[in-house]
PDB file of N, CA and C in Angstrom:
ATOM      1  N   UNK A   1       3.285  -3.123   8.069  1.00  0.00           N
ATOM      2  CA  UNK A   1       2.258  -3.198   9.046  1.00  0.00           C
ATOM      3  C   UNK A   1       1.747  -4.635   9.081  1.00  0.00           C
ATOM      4  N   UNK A   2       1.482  -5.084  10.139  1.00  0.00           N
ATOM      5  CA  UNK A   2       1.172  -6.475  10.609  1.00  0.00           C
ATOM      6  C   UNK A   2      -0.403  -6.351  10.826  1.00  0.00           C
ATOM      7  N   UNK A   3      -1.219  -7.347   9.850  1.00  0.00           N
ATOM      8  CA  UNK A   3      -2.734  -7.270  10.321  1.00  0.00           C
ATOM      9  C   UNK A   3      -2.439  -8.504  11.657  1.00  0.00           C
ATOM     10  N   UNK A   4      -3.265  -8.250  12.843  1.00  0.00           N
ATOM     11  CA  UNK A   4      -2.924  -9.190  13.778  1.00  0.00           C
ATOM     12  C   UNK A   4      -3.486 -10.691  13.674  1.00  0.00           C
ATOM     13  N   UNK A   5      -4.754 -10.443  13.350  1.00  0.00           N
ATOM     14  CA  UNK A   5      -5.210 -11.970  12.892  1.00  0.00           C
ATOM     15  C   UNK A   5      -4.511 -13.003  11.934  1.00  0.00           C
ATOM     16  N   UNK A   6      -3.955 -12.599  11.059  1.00  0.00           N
ATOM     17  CA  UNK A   6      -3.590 -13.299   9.816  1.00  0.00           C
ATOM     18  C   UNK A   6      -2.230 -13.289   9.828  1.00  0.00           C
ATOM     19  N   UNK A   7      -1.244 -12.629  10.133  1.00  0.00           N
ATOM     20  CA  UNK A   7      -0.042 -12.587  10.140  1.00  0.00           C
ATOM     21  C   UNK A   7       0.646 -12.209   8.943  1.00  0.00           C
ATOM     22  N   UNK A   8      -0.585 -11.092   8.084  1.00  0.00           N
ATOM     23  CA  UNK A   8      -0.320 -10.662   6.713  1.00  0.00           C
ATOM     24  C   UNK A   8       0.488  -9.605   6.798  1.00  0.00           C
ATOM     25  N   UNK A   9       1.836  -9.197   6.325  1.00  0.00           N
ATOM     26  CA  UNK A   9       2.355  -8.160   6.028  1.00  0.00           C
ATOM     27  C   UNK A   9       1.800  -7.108   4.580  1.00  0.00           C
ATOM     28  N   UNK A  10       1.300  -5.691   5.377  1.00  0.00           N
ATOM     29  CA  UNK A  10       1.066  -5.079   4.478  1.00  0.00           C
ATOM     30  C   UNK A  10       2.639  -3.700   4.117  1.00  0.00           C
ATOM     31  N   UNK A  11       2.499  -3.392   3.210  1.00  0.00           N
ATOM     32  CA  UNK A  11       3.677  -2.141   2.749  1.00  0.00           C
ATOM     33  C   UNK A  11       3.331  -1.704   1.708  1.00  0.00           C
ATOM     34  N   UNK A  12       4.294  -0.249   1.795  1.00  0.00           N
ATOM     35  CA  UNK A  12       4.539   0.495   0.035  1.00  0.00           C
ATOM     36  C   UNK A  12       5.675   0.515  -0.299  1.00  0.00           C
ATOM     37  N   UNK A  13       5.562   0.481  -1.310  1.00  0.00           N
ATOM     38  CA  UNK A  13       7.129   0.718  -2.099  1.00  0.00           C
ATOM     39  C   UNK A  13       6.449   1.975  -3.057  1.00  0.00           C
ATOM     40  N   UNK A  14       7.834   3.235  -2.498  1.00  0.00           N
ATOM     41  CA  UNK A  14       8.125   4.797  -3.062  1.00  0.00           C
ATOM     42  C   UNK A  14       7.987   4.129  -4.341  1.00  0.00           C
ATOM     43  N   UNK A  15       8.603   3.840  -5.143  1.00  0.00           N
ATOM     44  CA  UNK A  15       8.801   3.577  -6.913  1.00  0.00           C
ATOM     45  C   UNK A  15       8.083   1.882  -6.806  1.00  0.00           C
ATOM     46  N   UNK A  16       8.196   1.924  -8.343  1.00  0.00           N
ATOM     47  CA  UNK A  16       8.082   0.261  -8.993  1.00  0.00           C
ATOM     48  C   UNK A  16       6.419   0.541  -9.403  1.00  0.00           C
ATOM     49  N   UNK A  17       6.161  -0.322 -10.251  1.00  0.00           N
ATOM     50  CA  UNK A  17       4.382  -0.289 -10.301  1.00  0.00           C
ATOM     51  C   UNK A  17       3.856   0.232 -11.552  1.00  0.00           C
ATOM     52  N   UNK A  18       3.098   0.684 -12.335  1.00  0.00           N
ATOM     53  CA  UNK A  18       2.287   1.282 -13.077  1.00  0.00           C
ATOM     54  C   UNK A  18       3.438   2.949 -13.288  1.00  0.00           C
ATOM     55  N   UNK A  19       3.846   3.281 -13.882  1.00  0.00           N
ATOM     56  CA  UNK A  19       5.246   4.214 -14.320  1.00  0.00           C
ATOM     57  C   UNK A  19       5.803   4.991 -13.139  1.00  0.00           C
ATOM     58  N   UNK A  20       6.215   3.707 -12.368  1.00  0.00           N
ATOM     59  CA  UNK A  20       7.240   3.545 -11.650  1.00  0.00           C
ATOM     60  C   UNK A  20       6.780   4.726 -10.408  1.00  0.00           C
ATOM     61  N   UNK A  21       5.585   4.520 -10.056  1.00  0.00           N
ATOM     62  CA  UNK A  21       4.795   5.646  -8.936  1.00  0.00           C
ATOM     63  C   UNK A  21       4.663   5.189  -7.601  1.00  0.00           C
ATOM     64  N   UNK A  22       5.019   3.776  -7.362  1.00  0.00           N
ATOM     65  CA  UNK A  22       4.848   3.158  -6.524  1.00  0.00           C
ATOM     66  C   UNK A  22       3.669   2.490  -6.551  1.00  0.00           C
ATOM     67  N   UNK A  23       3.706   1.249  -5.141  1.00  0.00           N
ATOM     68  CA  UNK A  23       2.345   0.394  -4.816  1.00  0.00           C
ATOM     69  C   UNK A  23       1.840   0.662  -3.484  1.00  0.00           C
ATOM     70  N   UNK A  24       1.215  -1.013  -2.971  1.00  0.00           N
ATOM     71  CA  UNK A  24       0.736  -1.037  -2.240  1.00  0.00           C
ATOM     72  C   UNK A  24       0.436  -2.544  -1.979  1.00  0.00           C
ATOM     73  N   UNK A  25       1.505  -3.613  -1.063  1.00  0.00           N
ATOM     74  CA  UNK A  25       1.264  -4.925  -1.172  1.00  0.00           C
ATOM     75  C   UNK A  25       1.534  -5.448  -0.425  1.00  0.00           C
ATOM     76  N   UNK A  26       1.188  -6.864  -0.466  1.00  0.00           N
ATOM     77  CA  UNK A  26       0.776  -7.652   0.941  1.00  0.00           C
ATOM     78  C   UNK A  26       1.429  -8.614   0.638  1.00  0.00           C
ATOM     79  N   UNK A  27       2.338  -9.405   1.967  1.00  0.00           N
ATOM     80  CA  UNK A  27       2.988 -10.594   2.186  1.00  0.00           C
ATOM     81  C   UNK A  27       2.160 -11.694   2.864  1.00  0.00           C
ATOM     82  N   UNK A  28       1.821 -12.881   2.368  1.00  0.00           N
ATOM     83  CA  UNK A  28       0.693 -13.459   3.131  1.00  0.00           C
ATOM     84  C   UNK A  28       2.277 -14.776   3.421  1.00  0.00           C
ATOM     85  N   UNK A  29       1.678 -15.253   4.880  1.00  0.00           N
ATOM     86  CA  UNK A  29       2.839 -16.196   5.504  1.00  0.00           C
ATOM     87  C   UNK A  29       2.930 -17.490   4.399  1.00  0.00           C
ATOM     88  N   UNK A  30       3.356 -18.301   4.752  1.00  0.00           N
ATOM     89  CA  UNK A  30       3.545 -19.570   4.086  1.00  0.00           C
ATOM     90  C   UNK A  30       2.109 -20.236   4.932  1.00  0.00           C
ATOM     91  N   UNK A  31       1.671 -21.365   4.318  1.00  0.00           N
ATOM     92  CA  UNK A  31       0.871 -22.599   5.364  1.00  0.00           C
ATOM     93  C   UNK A  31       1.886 -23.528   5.931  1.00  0.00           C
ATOM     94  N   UNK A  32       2.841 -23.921   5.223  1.00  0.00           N
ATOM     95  CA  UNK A  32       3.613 -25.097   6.004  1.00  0.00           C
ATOM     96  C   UNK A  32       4.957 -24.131   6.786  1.00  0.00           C
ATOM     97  N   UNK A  33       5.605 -24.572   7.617  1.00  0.00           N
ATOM     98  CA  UNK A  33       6.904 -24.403   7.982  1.00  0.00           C
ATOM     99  C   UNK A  33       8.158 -24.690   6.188  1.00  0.00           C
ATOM    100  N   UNK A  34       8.564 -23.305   6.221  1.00  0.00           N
ATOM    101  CA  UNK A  34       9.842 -23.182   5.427  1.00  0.00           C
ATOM    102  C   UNK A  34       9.113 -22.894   3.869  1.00  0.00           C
ATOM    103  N   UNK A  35       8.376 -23.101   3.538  1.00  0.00           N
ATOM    104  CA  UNK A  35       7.799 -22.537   2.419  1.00  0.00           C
ATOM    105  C   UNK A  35       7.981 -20.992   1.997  1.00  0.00           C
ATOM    106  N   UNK A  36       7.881 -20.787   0.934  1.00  0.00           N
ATOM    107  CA  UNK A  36       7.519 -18.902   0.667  1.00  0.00           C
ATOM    108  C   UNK A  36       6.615 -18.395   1.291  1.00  0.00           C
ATOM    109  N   UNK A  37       6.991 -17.181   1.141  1.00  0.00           N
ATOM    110  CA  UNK A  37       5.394 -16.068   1.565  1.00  0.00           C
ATOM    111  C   UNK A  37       5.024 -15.896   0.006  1.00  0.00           C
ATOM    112  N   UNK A  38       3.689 -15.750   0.265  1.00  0.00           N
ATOM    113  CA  UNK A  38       3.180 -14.965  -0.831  1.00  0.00           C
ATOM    114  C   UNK A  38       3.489 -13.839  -1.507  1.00  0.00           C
ATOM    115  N   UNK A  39       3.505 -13.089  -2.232  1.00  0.00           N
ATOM    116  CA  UNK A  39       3.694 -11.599  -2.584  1.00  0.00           C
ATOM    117  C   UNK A  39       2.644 -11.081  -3.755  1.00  0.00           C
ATOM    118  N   UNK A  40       1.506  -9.772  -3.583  1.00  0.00           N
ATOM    119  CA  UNK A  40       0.715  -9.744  -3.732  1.00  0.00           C
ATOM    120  C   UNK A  40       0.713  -8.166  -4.155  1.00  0.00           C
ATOM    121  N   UNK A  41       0.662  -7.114  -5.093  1.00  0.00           N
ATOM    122  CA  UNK A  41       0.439  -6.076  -5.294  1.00  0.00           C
ATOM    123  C   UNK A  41      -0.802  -6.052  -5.251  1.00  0.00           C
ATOM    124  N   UNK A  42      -1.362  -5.377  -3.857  1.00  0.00           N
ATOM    125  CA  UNK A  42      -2.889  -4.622  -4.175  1.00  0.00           C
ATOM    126  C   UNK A  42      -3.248  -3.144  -4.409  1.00  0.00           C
ATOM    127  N   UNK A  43      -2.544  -2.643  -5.323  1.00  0.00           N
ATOM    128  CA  UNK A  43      -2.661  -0.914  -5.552  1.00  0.00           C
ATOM    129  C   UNK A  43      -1.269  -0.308  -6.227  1.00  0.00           C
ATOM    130  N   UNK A  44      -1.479  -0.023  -7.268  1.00  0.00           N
ATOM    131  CA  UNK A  44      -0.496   0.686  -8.478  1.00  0.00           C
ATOM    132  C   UNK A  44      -0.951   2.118  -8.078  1.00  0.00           C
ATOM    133  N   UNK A  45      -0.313   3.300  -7.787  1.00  0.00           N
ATOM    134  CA  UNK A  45      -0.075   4.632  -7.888  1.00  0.00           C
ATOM    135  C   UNK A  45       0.072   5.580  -9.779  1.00  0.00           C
ATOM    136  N   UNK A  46      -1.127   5.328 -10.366  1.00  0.00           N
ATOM    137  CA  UNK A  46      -1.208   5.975 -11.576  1.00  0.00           C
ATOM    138  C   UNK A  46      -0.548   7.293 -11.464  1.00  0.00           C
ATOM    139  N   UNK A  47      -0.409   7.864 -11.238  1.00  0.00           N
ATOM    140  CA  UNK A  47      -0.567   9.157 -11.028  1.00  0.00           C
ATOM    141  C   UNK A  47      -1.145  10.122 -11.884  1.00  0.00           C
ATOM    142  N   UNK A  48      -2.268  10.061 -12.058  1.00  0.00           N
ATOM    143  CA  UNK A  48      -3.079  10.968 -12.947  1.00  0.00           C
ATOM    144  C   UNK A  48      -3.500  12.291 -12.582  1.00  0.00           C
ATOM    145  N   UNK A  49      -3.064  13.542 -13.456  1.00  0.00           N
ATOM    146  CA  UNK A  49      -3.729  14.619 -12.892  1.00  0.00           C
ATOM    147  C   UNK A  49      -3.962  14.871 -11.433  1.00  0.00           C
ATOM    148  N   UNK A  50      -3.241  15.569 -10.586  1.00  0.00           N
ATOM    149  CA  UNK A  50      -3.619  15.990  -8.954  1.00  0.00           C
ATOM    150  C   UNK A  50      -4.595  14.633  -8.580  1.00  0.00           C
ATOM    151  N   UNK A  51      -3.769  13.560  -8.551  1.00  0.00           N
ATOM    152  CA  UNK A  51      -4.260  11.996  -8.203  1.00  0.00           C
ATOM    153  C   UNK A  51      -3.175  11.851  -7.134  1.00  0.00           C
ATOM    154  N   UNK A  52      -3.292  10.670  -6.162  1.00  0.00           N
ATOM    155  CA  UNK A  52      -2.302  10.265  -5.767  1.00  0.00           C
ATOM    156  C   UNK A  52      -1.218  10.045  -6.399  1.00  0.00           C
ATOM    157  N   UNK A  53       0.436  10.093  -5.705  1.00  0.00           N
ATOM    158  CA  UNK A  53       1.779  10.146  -6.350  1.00  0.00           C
ATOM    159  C   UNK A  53       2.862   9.521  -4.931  1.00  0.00           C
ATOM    160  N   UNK A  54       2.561   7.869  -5.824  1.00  0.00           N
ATOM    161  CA  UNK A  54       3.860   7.950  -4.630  1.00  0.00           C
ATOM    162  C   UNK A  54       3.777   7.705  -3.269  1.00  0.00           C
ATOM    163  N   UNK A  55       3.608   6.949  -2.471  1.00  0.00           N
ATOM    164  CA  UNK A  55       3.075   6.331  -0.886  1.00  0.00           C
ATOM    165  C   UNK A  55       4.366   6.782  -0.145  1.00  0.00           C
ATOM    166  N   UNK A  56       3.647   7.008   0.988  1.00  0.00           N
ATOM    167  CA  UNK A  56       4.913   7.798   2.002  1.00  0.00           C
ATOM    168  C   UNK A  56       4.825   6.996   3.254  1.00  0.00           C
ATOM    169  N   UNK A  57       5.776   6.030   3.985  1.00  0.00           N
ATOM    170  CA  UNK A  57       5.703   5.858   4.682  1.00  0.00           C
ATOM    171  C   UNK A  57       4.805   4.856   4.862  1.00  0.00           C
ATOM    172  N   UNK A  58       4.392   4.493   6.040  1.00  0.00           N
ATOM    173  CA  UNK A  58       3.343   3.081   6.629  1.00  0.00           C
ATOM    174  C   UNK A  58       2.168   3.377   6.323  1.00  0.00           C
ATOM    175  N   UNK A  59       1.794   2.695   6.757  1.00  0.00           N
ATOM    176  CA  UNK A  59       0.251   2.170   6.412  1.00  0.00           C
ATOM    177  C   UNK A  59      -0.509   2.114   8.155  1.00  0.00           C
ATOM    178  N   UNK A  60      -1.728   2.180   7.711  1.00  0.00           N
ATOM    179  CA  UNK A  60      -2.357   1.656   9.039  1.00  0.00           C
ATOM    180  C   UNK A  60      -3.587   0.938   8.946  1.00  0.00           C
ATOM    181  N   UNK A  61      -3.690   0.240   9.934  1.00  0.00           N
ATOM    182  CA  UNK A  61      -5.029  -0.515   9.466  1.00  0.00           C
ATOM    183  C   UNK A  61      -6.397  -0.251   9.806  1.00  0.00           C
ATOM    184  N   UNK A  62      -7.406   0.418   9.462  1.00  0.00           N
ATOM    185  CA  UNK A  62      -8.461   0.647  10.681  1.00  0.00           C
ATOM    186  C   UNK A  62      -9.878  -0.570  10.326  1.00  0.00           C
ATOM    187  N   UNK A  63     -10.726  -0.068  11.000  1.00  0.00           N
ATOM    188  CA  UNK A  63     -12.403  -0.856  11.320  1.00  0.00           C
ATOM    189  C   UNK A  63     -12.618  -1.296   9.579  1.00  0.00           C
ATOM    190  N   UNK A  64     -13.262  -2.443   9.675  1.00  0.00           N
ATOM    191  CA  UNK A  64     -13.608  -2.730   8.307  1.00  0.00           C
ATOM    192  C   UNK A  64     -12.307  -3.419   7.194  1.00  0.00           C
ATOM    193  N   UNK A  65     -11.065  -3.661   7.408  1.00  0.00           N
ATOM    194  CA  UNK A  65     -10.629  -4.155   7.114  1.00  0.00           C
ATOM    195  C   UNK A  65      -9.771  -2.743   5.756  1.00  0.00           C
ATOM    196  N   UNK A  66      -9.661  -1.841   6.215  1.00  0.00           N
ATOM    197  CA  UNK A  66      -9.438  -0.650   5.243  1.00  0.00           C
ATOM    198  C   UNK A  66      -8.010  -0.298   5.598  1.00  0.00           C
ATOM    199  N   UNK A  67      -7.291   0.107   4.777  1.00  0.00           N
ATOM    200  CA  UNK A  67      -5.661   0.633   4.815  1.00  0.00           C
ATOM    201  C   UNK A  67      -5.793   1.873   4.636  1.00  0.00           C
ATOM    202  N   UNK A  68      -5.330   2.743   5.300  1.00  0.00           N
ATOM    203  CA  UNK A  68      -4.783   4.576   5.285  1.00  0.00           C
ATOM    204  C   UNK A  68      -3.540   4.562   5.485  1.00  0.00           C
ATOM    205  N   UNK A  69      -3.067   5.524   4.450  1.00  0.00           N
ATOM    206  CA  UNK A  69      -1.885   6.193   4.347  1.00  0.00           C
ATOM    207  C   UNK A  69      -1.543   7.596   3.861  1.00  0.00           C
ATOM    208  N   UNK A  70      -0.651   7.864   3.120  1.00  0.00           N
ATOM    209  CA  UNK A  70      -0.415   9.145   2.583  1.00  0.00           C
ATOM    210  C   UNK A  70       0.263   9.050   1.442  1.00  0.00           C
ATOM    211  N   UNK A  71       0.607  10.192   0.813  1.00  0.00           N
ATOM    212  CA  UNK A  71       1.144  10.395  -0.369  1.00  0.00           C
ATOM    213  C   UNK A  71       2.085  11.268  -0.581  1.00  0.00           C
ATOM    214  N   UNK A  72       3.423  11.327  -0.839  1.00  0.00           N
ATOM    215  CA  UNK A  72       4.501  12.975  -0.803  1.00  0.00           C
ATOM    216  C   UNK A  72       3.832  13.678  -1.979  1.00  0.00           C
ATOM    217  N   UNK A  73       2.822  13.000  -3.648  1.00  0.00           N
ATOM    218  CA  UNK A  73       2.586  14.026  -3.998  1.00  0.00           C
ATOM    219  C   UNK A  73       0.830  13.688  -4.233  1.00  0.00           C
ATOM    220  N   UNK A  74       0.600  14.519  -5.435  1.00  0.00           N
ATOM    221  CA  UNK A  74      -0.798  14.705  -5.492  1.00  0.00           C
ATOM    222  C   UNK A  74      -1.872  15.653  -4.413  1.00  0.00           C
ATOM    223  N   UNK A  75      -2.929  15.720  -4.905  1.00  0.00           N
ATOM    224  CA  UNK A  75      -3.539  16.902  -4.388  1.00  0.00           C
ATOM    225  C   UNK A  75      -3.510  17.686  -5.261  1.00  0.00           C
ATOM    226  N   UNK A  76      -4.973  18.914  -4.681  1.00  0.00           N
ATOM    227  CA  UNK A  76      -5.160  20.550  -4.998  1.00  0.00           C
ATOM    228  C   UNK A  76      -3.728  21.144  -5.115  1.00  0.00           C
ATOM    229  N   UNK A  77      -2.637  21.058  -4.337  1.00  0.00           N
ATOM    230  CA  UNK A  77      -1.119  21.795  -4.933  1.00  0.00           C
ATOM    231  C   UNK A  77      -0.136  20.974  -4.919  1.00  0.00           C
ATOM    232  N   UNK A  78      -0.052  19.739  -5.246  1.00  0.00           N
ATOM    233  CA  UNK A  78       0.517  18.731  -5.148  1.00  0.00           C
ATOM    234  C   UNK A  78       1.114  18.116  -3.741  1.00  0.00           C
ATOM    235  N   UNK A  79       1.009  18.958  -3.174  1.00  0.00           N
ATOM    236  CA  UNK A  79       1.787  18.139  -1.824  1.00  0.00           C
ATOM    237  C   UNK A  79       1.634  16.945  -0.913  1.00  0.00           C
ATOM    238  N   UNK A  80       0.817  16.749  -1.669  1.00  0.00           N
ATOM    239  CA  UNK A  80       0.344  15.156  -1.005  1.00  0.00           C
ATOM    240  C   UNK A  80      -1.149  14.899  -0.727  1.00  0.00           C
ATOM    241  N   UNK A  81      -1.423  13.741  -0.503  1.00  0.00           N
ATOM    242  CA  UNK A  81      -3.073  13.331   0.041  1.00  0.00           C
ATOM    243  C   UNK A  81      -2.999  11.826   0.912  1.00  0.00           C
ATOM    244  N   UNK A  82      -3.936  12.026   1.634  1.00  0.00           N
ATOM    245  CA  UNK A  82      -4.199  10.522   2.717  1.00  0.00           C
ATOM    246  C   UNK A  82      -5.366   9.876   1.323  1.00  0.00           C
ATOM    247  N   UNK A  83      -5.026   8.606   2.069  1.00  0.00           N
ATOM    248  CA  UNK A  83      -5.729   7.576   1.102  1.00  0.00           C
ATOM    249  C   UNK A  83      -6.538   6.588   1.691  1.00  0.00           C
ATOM    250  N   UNK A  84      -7.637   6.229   1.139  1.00  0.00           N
ATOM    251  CA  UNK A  84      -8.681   4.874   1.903  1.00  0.00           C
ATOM    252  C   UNK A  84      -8.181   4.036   0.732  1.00  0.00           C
ATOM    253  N   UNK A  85      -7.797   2.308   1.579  1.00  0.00           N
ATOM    254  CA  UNK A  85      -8.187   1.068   0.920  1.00  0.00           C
ATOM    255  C   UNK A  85      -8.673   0.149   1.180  1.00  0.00           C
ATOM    256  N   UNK A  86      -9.892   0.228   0.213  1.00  0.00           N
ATOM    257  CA  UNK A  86     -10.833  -1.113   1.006  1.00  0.00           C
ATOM    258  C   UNK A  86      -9.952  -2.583   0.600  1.00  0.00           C
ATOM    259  N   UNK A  87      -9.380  -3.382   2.217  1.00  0.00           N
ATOM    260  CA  UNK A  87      -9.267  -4.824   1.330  1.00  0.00           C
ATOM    261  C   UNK A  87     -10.342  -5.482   0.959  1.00  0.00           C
TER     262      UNK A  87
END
């Protein structure tokens, strides 16, 4: 997902992270022409007890500068949960 102002790439990655539960991270552009992007984990997937498990899919961005998404597990019967992140 592309924040439009900044030209920051946000994503998840299913695995990798805190025992391998997945994240939640941001590509910030280079300042000069031909340089790197940044790369930035903002959110490890613990998975603790009917906690989030695991990011499914995109992200979205809403008011306030906050990321929603989802989860394939966690929850009351595991099947998943939506998620708030404040940047």
């Amino acid at each position: 997902m592309l924040a439009p102002d900044s030209g920051v790439l946000f994503g998840t990655a299913y695995s990798g992270g805190y025992r391998n539960n997945g994240t939640i991270f941001e590509l910030t552009p280079p300042v000069s022409s031909g340089a790197a992007w940044t790369f930035a984990v903002l959110h490890y997937f613990p998975q603790p007890a009917n906690q989030l498990d695991a990011p499914g899919g995109g992200l979205a961005l809403g008011r306030g500068q906050v990321l929603y998404g989802v989860t394939y597990g966690g929850g009351t019967y595991y099947y998943g949960t939506v998620f708030a992140l404040q940047l």
